[in-house]
Protein backbone atom coordinates (compact mmCIF):
# COMPACT_ATOMS: atom_id res chain seq x y z
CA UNK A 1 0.00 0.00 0.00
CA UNK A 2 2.64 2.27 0.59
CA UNK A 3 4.46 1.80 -2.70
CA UNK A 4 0.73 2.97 -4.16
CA UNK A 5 0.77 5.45 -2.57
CA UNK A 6 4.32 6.74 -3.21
CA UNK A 7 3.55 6.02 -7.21
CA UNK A 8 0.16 8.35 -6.64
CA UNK A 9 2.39 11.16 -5.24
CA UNK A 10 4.43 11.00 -8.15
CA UNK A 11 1.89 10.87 -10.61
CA UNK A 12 -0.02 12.95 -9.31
CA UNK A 13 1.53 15.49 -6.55
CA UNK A 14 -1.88 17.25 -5.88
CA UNK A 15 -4.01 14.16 -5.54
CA UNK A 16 -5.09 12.55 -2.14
CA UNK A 17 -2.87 9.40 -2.43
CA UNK A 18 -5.25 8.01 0.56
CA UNK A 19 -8.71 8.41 -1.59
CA UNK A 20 -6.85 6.66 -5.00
CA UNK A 21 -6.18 3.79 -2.35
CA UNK A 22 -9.53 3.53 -1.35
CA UNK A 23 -10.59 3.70 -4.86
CA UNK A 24 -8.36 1.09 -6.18
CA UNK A 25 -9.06 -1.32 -2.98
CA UNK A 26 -12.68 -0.67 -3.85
CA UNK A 27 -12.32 -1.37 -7.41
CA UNK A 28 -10.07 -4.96 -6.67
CA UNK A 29 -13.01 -6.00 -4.06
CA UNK A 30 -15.51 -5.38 -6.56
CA UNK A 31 -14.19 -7.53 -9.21
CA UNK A 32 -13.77 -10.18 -6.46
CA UNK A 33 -17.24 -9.47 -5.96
CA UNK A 34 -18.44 -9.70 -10.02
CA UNK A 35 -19.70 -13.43 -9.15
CA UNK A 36 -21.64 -13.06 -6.79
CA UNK A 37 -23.10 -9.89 -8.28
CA UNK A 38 -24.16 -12.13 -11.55
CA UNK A 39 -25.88 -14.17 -9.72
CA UNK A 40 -27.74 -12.35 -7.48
CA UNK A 41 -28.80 -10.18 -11.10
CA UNK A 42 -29.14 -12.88 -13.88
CA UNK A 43 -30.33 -10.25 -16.08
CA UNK A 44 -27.17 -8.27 -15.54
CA UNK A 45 -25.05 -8.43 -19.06
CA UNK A 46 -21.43 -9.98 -18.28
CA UNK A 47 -19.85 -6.94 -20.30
CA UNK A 48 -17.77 -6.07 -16.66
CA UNK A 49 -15.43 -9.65 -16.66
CA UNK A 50 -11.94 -7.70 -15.77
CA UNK A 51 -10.70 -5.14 -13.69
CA UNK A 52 -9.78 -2.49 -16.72
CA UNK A 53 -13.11 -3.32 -17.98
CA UNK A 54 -14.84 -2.29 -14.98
CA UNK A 55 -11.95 0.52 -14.26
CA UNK A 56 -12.87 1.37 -18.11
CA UNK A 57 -16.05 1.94 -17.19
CA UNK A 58 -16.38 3.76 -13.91
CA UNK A 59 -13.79 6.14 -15.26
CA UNK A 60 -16.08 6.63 -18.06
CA UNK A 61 -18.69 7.57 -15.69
CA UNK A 62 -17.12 9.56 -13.87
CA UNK A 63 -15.90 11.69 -16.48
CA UNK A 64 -19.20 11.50 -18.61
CA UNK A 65 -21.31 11.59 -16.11
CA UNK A 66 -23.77 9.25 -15.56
């Protein structure tokens, strides 16, 4: 976690290194989660099967708006 966040600060001086961490442990859960989600919405399309897909798409959303 701390190399993360050393890469954020880097990238991105001005950004809260301890809000991308959240994000990204958020994101990596999610995905873990995908299965489960599926299943508990069978009517869900599979279009969200890897992590840059589902990055993909909540940057997308985020910049886009929803």
């Amino acid at each position: 976690m701390c190399q993360f966040k050393a890469l954020i600060s880097e990238l991105a001086p001005n950004a809260d290194s301890d809000e991308a961490l959240a994000a990204m442990l958020a994101l990596v859960f999610g995905f873990a989660n995908m299965k489960g989600i599926y299943t508990l919405f069978p009517g869900l399309s599979k279009t969200l099967e890897t992590p840059e897909e589902i990055a993909e798409y909540a940057t997308r959303l985020l910049l886009q708006g929803l």
